[in-house]
Protein backbone atom coordinates (compact mmCIF):
# COMPACT_ATOMS: atom_id res chain seq x y z
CA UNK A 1 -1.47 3.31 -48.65
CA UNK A 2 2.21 4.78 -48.18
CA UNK A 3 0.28 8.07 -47.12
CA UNK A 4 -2.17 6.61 -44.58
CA UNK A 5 0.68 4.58 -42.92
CA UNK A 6 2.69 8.26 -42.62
CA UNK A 7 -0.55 9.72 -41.65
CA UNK A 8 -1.33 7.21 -38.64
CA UNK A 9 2.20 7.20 -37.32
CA UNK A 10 1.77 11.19 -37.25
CA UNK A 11 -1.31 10.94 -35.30
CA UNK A 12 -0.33 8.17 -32.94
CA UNK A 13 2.78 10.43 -32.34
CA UNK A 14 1.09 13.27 -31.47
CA UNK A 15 -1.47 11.24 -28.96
CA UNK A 16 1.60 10.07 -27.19
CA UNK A 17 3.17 13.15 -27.09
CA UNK A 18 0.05 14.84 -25.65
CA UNK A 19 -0.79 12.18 -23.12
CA UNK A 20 2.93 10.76 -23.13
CA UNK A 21 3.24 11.29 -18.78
CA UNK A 22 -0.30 9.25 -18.38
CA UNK A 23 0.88 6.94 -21.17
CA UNK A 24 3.64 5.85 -19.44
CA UNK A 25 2.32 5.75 -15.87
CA UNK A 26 0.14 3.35 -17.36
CA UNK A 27 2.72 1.29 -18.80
CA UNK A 28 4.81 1.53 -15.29
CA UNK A 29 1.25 0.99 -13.41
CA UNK A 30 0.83 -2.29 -15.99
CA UNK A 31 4.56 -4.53 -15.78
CA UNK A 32 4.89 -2.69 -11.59
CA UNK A 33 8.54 -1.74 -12.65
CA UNK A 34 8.20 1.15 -10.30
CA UNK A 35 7.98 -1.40 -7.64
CA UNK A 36 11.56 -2.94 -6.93
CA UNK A 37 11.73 -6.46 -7.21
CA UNK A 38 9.13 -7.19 -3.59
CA UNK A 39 5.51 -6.27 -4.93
CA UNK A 40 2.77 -6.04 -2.61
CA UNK A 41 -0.85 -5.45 -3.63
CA UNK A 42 -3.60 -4.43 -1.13
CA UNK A 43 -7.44 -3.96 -3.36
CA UNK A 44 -9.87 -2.48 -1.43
CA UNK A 45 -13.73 -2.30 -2.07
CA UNK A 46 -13.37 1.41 -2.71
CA UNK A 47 -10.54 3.50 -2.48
CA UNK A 48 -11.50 6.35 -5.12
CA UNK A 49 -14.53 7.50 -1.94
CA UNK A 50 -13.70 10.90 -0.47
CA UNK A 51 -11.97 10.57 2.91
CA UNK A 52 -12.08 13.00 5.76
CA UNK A 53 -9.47 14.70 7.28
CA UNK A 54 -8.01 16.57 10.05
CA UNK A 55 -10.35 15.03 12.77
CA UNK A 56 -7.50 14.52 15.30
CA UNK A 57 -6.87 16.67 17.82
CA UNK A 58 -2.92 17.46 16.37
CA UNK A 59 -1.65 17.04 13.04
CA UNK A 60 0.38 13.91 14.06
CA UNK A 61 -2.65 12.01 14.51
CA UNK A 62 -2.99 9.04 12.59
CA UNK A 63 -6.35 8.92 10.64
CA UNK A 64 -6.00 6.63 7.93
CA UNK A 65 -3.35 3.57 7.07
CA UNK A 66 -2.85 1.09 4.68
CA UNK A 67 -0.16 -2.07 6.05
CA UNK A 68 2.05 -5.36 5.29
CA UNK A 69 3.90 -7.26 8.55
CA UNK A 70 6.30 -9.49 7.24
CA UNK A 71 7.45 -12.00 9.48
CA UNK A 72 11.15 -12.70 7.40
CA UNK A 73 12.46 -15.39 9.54
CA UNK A 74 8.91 -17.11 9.62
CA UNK A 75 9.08 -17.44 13.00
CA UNK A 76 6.12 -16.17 15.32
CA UNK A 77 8.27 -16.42 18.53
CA UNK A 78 10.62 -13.44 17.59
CA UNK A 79 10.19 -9.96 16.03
CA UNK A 80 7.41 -7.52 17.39
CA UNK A 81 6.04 -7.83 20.49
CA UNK A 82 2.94 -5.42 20.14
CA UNK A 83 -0.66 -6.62 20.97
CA UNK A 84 -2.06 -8.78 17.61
CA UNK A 85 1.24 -8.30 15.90
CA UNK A 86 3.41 -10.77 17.24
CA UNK A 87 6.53 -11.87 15.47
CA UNK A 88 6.68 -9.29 12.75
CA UNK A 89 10.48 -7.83 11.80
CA UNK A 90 9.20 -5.63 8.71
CA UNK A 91 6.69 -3.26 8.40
CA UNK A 92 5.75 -1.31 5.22
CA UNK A 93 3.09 1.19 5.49
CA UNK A 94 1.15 4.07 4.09
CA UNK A 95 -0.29 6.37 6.56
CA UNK A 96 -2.00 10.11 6.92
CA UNK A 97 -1.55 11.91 9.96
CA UNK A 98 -2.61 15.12 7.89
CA UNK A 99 -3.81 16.84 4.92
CA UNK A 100 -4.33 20.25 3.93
CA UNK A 101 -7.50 20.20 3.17
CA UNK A 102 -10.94 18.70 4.99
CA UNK A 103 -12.06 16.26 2.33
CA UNK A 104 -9.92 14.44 -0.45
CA UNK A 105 -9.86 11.38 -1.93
CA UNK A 106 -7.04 8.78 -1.72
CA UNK A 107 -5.59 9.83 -5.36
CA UNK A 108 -5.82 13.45 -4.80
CA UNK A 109 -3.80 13.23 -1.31
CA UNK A 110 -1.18 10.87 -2.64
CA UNK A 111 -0.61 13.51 -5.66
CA UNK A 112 -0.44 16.75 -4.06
CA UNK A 113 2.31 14.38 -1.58
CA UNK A 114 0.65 14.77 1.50
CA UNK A 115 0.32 11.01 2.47
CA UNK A 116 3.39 9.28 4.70
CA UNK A 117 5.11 6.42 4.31
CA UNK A 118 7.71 3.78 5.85
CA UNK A 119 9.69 1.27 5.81
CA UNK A 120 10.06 -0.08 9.49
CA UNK A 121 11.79 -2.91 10.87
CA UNK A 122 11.18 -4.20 14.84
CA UNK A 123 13.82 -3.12 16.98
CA UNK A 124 13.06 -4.99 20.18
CA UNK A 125 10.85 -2.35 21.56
CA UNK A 126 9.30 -0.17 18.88
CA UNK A 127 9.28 0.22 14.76
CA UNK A 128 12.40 2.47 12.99
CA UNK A 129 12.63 3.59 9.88
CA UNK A 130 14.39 1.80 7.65
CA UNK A 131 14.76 3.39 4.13
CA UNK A 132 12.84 4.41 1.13
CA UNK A 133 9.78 2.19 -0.51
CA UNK A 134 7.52 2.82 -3.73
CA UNK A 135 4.28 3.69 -3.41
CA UNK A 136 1.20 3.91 -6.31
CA UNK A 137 -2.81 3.92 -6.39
CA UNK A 138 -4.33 2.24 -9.31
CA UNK A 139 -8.00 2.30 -8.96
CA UNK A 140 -9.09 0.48 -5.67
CA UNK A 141 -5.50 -1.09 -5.82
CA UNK A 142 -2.83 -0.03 -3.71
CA UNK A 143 0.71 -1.09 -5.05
CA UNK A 144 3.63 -0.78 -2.13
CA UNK A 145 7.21 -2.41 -2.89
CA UNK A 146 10.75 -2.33 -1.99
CA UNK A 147 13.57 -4.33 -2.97
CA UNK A 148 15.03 -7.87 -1.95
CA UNK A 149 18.42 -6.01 -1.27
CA UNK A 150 17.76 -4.19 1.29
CA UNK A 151 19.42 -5.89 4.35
CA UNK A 152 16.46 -6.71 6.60
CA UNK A 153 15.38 -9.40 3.71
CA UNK A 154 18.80 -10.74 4.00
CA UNK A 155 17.73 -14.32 5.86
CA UNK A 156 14.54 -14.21 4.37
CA UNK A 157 12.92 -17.55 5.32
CA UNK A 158 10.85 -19.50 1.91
CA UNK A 159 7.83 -19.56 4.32
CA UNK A 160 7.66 -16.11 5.39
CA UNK A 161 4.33 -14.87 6.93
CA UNK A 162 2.35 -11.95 6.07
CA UNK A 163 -0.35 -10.16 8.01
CA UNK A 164 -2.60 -7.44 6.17
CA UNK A 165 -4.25 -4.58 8.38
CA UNK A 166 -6.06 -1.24 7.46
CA UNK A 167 -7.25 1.58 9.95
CA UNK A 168 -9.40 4.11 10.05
CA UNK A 169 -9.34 6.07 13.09
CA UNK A 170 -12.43 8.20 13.87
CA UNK A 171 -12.06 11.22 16.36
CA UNK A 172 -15.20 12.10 16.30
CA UNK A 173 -16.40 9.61 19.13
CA UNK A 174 -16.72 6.55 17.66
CA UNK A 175 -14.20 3.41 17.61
CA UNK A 176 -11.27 2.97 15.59
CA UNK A 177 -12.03 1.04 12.57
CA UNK A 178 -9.61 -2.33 11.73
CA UNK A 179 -9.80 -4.82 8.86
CA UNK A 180 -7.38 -7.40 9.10
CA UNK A 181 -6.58 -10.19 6.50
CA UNK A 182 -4.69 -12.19 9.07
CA UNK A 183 -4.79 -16.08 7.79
CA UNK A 184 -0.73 -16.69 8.07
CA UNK A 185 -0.53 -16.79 4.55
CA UNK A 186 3.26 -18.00 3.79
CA UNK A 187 5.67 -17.43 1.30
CA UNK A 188 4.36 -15.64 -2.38
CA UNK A 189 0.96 -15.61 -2.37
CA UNK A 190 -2.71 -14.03 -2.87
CA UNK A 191 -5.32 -14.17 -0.27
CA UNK A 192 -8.72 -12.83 -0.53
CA UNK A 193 -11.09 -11.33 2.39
CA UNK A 194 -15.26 -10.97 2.62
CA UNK A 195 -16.38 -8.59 0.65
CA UNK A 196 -19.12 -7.37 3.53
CA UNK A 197 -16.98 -7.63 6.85
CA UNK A 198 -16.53 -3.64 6.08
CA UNK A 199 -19.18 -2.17 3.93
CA UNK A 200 -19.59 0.57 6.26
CA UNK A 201 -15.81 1.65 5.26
CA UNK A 202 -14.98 0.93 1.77
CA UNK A 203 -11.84 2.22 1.98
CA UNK A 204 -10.07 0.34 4.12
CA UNK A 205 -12.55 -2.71 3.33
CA UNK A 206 -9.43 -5.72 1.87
CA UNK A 207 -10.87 -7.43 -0.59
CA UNK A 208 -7.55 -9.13 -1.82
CA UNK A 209 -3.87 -8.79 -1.12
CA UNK A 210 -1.10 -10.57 -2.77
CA UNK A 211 2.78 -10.48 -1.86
CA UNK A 212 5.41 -11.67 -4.01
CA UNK A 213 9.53 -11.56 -3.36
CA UNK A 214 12.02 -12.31 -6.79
């Protein structure tokens, strides 16, 4: 018995030390402690489908984004002024505006680190960058997060609102895409979206998001 016990310790060893990076992705992936302390969770109907890229006439072009407003003084009168995103001080986002190749899918963009990312906050006119965020694909589940620290969640109000928006935006002639989960949810909390609205583009189709501050 002694010698089986040695024997499975040896082998369970040796699995972690062969798979020890995925092993503890998936343990980072499973408690989100990559994440900061302000999770956010976006699940789409299908984010592992091969996307398309460098349809834009220059490389800045935005093609593709994934996107949390957060409205941190829970007040729709102040904070960004733009057209269906009215009152918004924070914006967390992940974006492509190129890729080296024609056709990828989410997960192989996001690890050969061609995807972008910010951190904005609403300067009376426009969105600035702010500072660093975590980003991490998990399936059809994209995890973005950044800490409660961070001085633009200083006044954080208990009923904060939340808007959810992907994009897809198709050069080739035809109309930029949007889904929206856009239901003033307030404060920590899951929301869920139609599972149809955006068949046509599974990945950027929200099927849930969730938000959640310490």
């Amino acid at each position: 018995m002694k010698r089986f016990v040695i024997v499975l310790i040896s082998v369970l060893v040796l699995l972690i030390a062969i798979s020890g990076c995925e092993f503890f992705y998936n343990f980072l992936i499973l408690h989100k402690t990559y994440l900061g302390d302000v999770k956010i969770t976006l699940t789409m109907e299908d984010l592992s489908q091969e996307l398309t890229f460098n349809r834009g006439p220059a490389p800045g072009d935005v093609e593709y984004a994934w996107r949390v407003f957060i409205d941190t003084d829970a007040n729709p009168g102040t904070g960004s002024t733009t057209a269906g995103n009215l009152g918004f001080e924070v914006q967390i986002e992940l974006y492509f505006t190129y890729y080296e190749k024609d056709t990828a899918t989410l997960a192989e963009a996001l690890e050969n680190l061609s995807g972008y990312g910010s951190f904005d906050y609403w300067d009376g006119s426009d969105w600035k960058g702010a500072g660093d965020y975590e980003k991490c694909l998990d399936g059809n589940t994209l995890y973005l997060g950044a800490y409660s620290t961070d001085p633009l969640f200083a006044n954080l109000d208990p009923n904060y609102r939340t808007r959810f928006s992907t994009e897809y935006y198709d050069y080739i002639g035809t109309a930029t895409e949007i889904d929206v989960l856009d239901a003033d949810l307030t404060g920590n909390t899951t929301g869920s979206d139609s599972a149809v609205d955006y068949a046509a583009f599974p990945f950027i189709n929200i099927i849930e998001v969730e938000i959640e501050f310490p």
